[in-house]
PDB file of N, CA and C in Angstrom:
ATOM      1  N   UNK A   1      -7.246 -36.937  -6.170  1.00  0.00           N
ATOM      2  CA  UNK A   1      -7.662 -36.029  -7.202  1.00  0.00           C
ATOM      3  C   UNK A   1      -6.526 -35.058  -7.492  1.00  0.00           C
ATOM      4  N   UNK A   2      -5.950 -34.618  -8.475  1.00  0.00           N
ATOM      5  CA  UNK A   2      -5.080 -34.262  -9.232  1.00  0.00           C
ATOM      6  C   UNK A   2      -5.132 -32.790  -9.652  1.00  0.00           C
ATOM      7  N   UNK A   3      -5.307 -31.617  -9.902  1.00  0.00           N
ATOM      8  CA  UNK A   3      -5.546 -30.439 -10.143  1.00  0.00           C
ATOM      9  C   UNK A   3      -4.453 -30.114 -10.457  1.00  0.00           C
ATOM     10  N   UNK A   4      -4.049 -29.276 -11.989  1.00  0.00           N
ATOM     11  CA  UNK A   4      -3.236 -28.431 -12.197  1.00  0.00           C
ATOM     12  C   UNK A   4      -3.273 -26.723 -11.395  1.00  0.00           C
ATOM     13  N   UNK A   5      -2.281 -26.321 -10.599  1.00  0.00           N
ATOM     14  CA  UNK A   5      -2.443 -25.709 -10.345  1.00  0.00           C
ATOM     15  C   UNK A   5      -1.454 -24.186 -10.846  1.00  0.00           C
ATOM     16  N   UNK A   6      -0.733 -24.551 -11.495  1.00  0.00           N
ATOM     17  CA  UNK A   6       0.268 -24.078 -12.097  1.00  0.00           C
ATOM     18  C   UNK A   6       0.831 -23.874 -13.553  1.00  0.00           C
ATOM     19  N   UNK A   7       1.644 -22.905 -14.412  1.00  0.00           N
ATOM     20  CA  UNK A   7       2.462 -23.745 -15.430  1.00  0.00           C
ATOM     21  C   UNK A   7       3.551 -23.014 -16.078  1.00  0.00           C
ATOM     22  N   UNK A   8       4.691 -24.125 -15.360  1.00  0.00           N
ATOM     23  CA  UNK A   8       5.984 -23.233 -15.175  1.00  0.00           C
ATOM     24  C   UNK A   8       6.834 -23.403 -15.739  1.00  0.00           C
ATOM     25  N   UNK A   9       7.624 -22.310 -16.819  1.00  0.00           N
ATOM     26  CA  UNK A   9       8.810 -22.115 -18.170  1.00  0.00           C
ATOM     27  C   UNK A   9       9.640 -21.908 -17.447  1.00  0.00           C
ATOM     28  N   UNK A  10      10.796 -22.713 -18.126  1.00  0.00           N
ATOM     29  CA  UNK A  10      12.359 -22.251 -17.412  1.00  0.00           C
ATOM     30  C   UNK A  10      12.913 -21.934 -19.050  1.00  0.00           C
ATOM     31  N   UNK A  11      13.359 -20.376 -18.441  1.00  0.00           N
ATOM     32  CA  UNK A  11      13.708 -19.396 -19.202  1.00  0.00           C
ATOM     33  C   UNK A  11      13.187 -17.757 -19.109  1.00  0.00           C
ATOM     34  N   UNK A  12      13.507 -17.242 -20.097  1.00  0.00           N
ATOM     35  CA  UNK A  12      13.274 -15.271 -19.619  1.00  0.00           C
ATOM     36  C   UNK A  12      11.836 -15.446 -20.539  1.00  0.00           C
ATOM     37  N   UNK A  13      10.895 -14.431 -19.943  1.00  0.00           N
ATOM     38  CA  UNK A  13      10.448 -13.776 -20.191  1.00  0.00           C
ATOM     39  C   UNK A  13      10.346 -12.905 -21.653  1.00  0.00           C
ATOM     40  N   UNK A  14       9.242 -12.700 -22.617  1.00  0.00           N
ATOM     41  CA  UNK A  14       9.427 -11.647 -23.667  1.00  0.00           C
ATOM     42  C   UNK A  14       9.713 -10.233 -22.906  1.00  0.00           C
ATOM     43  N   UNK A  15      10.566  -9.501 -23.377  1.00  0.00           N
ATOM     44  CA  UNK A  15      11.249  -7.860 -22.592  1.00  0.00           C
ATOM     45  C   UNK A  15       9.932  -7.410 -23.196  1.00  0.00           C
ATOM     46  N   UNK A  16       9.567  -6.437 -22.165  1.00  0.00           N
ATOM     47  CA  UNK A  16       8.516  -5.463 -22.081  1.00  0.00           C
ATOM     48  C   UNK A  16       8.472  -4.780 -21.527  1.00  0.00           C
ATOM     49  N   UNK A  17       7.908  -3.136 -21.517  1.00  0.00           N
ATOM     50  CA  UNK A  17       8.406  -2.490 -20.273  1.00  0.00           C
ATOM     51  C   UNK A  17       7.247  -1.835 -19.723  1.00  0.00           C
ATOM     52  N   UNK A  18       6.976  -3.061 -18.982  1.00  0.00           N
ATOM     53  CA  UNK A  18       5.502  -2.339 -18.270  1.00  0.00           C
ATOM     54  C   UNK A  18       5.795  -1.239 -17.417  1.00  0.00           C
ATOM     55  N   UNK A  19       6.863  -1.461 -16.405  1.00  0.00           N
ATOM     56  CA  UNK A  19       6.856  -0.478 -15.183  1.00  0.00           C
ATOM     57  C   UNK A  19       8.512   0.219 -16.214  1.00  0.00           C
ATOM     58  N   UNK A  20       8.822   1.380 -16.042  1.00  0.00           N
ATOM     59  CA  UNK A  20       9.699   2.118 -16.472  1.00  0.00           C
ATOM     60  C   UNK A  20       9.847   3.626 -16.243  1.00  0.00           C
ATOM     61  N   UNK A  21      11.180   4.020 -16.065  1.00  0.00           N
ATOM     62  CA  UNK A  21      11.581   5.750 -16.279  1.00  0.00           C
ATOM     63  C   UNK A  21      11.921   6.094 -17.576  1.00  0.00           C
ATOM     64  N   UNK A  22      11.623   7.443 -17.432  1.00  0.00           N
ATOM     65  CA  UNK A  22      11.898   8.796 -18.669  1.00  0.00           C
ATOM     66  C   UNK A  22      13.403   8.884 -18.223  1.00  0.00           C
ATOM     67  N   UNK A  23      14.390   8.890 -18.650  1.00  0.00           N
ATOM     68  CA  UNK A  23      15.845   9.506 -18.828  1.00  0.00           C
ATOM     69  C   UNK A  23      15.806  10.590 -19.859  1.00  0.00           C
ATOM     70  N   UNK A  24      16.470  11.820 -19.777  1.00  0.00           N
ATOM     71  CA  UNK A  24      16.615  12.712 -20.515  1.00  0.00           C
ATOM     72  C   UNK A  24      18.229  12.048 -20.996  1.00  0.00           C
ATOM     73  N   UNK A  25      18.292  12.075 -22.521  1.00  0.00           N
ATOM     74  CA  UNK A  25      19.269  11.609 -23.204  1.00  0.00           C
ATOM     75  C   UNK A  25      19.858  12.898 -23.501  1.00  0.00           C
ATOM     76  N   UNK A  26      21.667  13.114 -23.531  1.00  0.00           N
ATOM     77  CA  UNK A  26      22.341  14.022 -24.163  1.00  0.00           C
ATOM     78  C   UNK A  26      21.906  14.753 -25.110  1.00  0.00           C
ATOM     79  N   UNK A  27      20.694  14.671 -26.036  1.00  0.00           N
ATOM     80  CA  UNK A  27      20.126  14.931 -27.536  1.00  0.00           C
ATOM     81  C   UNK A  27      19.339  15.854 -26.637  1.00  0.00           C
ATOM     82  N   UNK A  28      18.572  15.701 -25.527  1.00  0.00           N
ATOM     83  CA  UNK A  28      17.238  16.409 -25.000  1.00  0.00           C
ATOM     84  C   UNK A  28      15.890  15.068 -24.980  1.00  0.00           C
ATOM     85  N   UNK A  29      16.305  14.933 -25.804  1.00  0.00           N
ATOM     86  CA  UNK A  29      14.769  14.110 -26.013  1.00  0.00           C
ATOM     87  C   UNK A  29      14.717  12.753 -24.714  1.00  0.00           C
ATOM     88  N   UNK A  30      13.897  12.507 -24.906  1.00  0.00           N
ATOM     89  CA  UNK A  30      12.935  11.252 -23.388  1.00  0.00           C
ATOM     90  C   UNK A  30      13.219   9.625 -24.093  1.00  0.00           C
ATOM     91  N   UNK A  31      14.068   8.913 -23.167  1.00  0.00           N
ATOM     92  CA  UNK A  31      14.053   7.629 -23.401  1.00  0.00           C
ATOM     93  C   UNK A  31      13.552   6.849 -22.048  1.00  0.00           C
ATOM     94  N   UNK A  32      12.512   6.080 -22.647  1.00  0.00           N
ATOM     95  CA  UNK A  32      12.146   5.295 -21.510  1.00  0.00           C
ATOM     96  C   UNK A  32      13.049   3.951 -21.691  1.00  0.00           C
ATOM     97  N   UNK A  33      13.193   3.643 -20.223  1.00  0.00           N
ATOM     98  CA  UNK A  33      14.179   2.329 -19.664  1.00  0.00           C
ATOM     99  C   UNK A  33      13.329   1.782 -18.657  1.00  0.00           C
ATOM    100  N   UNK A  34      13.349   0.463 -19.006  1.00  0.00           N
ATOM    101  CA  UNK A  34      12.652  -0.749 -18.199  1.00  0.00           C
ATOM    102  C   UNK A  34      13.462  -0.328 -16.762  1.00  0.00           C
ATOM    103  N   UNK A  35      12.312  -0.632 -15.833  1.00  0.00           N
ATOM    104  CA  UNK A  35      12.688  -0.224 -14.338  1.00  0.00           C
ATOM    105  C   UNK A  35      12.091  -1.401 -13.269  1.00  0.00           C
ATOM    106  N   UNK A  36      12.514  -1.764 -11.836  1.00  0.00           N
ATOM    107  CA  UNK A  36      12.187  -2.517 -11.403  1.00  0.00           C
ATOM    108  C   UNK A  36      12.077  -1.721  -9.854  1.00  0.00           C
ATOM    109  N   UNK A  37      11.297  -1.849  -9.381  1.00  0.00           N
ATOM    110  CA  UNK A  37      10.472  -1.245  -8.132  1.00  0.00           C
ATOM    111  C   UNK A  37      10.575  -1.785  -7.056  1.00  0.00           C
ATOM    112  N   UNK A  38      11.181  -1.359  -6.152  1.00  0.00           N
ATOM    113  CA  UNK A  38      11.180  -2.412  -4.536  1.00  0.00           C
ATOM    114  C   UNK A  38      10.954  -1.077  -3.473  1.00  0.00           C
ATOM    115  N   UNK A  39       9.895  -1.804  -2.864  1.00  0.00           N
ATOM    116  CA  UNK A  39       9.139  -1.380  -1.619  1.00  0.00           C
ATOM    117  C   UNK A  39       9.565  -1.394  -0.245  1.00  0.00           C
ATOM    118  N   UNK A  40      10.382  -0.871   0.258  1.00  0.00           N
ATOM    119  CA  UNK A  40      10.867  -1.641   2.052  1.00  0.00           C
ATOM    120  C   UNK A  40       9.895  -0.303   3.154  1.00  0.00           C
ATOM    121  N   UNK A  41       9.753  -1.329   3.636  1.00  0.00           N
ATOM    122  CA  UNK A  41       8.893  -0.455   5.105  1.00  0.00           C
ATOM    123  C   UNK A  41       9.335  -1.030   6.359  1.00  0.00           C
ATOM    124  N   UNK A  42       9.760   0.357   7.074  1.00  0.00           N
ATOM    125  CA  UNK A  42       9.959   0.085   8.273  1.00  0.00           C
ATOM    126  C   UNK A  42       8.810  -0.424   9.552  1.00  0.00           C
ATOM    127  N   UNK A  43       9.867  -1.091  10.446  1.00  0.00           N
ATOM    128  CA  UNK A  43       8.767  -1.227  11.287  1.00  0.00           C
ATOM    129  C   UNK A  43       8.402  -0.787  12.752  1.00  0.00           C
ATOM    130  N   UNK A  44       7.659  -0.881  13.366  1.00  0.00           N
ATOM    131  CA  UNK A  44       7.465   0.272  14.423  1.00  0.00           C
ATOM    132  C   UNK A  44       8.337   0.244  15.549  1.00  0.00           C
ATOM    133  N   UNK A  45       9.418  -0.486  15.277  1.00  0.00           N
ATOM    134  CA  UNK A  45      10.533  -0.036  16.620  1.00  0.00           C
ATOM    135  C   UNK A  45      11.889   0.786  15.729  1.00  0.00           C
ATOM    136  N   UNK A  46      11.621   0.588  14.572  1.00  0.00           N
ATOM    137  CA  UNK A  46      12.878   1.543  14.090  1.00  0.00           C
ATOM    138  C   UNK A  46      12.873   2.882  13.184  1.00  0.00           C
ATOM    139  N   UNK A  47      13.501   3.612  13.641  1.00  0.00           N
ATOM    140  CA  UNK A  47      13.222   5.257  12.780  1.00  0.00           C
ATOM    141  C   UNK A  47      13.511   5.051  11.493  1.00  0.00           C
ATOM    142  N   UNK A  48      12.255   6.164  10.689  1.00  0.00           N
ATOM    143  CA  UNK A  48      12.930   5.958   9.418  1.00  0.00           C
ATOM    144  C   UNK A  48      14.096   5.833   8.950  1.00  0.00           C
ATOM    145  N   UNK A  49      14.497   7.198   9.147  1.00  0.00           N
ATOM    146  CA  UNK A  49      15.938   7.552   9.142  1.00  0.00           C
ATOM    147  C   UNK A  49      17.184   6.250   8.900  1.00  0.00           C
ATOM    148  N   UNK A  50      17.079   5.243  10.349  1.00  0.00           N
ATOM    149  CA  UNK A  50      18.095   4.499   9.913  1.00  0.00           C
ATOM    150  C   UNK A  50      17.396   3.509   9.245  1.00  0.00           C
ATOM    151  N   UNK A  51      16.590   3.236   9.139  1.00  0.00           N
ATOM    152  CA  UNK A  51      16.172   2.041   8.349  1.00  0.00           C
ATOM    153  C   UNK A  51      16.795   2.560   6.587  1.00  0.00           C
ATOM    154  N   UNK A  52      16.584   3.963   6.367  1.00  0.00           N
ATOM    155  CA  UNK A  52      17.071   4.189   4.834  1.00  0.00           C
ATOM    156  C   UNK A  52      18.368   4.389   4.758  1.00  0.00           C
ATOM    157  N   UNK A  53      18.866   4.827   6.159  1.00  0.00           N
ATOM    158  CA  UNK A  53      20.364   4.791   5.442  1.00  0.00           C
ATOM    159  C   UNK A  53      20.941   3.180   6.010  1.00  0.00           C
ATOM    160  N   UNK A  54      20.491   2.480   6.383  1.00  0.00           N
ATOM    161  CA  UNK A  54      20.619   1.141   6.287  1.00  0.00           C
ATOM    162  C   UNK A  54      20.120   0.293   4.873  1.00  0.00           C
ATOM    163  N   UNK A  55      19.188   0.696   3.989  1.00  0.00           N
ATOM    164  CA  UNK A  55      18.650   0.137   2.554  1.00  0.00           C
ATOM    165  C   UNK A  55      20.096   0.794   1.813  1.00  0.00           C
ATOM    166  N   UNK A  56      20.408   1.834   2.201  1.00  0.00           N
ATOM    167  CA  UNK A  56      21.176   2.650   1.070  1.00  0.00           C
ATOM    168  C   UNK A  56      23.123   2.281   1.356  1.00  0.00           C
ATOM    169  N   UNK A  57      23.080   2.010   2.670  1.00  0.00           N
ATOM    170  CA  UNK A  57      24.275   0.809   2.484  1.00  0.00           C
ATOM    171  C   UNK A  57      24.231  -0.335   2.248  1.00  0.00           C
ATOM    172  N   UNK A  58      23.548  -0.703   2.144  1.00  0.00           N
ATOM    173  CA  UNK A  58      23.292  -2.305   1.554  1.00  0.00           C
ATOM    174  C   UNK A  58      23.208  -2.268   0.154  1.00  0.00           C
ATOM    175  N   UNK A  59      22.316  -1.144  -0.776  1.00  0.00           N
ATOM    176  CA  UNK A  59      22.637  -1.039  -2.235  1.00  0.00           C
ATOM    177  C   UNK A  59      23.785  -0.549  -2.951  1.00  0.00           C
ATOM    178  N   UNK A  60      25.070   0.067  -1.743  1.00  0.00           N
ATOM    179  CA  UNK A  60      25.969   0.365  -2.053  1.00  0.00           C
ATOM    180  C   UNK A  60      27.275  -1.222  -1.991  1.00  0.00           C
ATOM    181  N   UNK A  61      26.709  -1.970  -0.990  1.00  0.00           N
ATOM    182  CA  UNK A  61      27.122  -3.188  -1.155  1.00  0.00           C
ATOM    183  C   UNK A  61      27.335  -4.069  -2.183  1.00  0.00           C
ATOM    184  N   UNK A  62      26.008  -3.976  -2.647  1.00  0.00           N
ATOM    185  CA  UNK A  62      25.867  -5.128  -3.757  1.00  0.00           C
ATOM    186  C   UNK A  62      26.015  -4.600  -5.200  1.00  0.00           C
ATOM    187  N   UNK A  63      26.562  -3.592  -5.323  1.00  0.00           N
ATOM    188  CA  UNK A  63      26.786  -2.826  -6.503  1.00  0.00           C
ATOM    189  C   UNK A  63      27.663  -3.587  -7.284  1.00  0.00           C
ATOM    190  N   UNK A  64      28.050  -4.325  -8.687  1.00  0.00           N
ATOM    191  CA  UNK A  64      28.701  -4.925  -8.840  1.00  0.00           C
ATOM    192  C   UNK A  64      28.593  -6.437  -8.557  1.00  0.00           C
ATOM    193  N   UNK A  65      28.009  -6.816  -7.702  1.00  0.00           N
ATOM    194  CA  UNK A  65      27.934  -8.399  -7.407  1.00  0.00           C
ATOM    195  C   UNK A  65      26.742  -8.871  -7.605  1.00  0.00           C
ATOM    196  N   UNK A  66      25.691  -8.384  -7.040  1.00  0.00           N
ATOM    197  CA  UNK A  66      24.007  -8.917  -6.954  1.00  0.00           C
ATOM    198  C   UNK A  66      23.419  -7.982  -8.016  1.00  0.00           C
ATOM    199  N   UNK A  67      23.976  -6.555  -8.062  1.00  0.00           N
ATOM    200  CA  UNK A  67      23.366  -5.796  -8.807  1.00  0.00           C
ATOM    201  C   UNK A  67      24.532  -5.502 -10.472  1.00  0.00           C
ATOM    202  N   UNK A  68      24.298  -6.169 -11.294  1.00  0.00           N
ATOM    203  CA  UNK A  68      25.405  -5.924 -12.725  1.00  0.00           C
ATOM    204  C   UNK A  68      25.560  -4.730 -12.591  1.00  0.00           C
ATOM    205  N   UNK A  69      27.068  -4.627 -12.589  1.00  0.00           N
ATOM    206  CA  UNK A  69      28.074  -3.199 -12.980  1.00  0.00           C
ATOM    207  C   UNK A  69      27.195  -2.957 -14.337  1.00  0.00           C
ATOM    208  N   UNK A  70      26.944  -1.008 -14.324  1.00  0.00           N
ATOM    209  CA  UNK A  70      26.287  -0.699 -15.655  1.00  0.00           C
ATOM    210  C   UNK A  70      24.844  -0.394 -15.166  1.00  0.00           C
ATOM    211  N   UNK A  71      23.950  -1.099 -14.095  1.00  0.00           N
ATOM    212  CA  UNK A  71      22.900  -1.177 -13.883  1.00  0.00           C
ATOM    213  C   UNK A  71      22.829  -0.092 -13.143  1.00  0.00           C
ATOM    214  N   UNK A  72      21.911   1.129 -13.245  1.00  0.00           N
ATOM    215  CA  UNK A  72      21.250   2.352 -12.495  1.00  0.00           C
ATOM    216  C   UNK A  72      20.201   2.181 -11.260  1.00  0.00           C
ATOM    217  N   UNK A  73      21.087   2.340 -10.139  1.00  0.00           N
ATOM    218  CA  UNK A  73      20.321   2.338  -9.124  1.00  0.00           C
ATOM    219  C   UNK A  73      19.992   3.860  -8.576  1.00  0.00           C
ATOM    220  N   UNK A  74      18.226   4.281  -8.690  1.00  0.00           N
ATOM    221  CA  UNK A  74      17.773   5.653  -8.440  1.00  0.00           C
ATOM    222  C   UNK A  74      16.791   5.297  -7.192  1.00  0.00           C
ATOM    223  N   UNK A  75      16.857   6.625  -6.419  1.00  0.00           N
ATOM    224  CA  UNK A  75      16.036   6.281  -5.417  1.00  0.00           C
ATOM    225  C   UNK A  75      15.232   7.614  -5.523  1.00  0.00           C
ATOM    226  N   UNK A  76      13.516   6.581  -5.618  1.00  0.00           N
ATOM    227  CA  UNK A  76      12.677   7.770  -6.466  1.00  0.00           C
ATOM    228  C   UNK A  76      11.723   8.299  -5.044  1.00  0.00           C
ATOM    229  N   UNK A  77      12.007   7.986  -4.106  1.00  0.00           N
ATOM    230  CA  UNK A  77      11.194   8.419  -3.022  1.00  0.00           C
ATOM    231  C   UNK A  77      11.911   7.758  -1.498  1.00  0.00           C
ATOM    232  N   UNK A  78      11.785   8.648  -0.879  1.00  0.00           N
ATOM    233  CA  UNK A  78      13.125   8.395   0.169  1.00  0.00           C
ATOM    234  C   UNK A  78      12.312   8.929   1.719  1.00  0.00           C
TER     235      UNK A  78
END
């Protein structure tokens, strides 16, 4: 027995900006920019502490290679 369980496009997505920040633009006024959200949690043998400044050398790593030069990396809760 056979069941579709799936149904999968190769290609992007229509741009939309469900999840996004307010930037204050040079003018004053509010531009929202599409934003993308990642979650890391530590786990119970390691202190916060280094676990974030371990996330925060690693995003200093990939700056340029994994992450496109140009692209704004903010850290909205620390």
């Amino acid at each position: 027995m056979s069941r579709t369980v799936a149904d999968v496009v190769v290609g992007a997505a229509e741009r939309s900006i469900a999840h996004g920040r307010s930037l204050r633009a040079p003018g004053g006024e509010l531009r929202r920019r599409p934003a993308v959200s990642i979650a890391i949690a530590k786990t119970q043998r390691r202190q916060c502490g280094a676990v974030a400044d371990d996330v925060m050398r690693s995003l200093e790593s990939v700056k340029g290679r994994i992450v496109p030069a140009g692209l704004d990396i903010a850290v909205t809760r620390n």
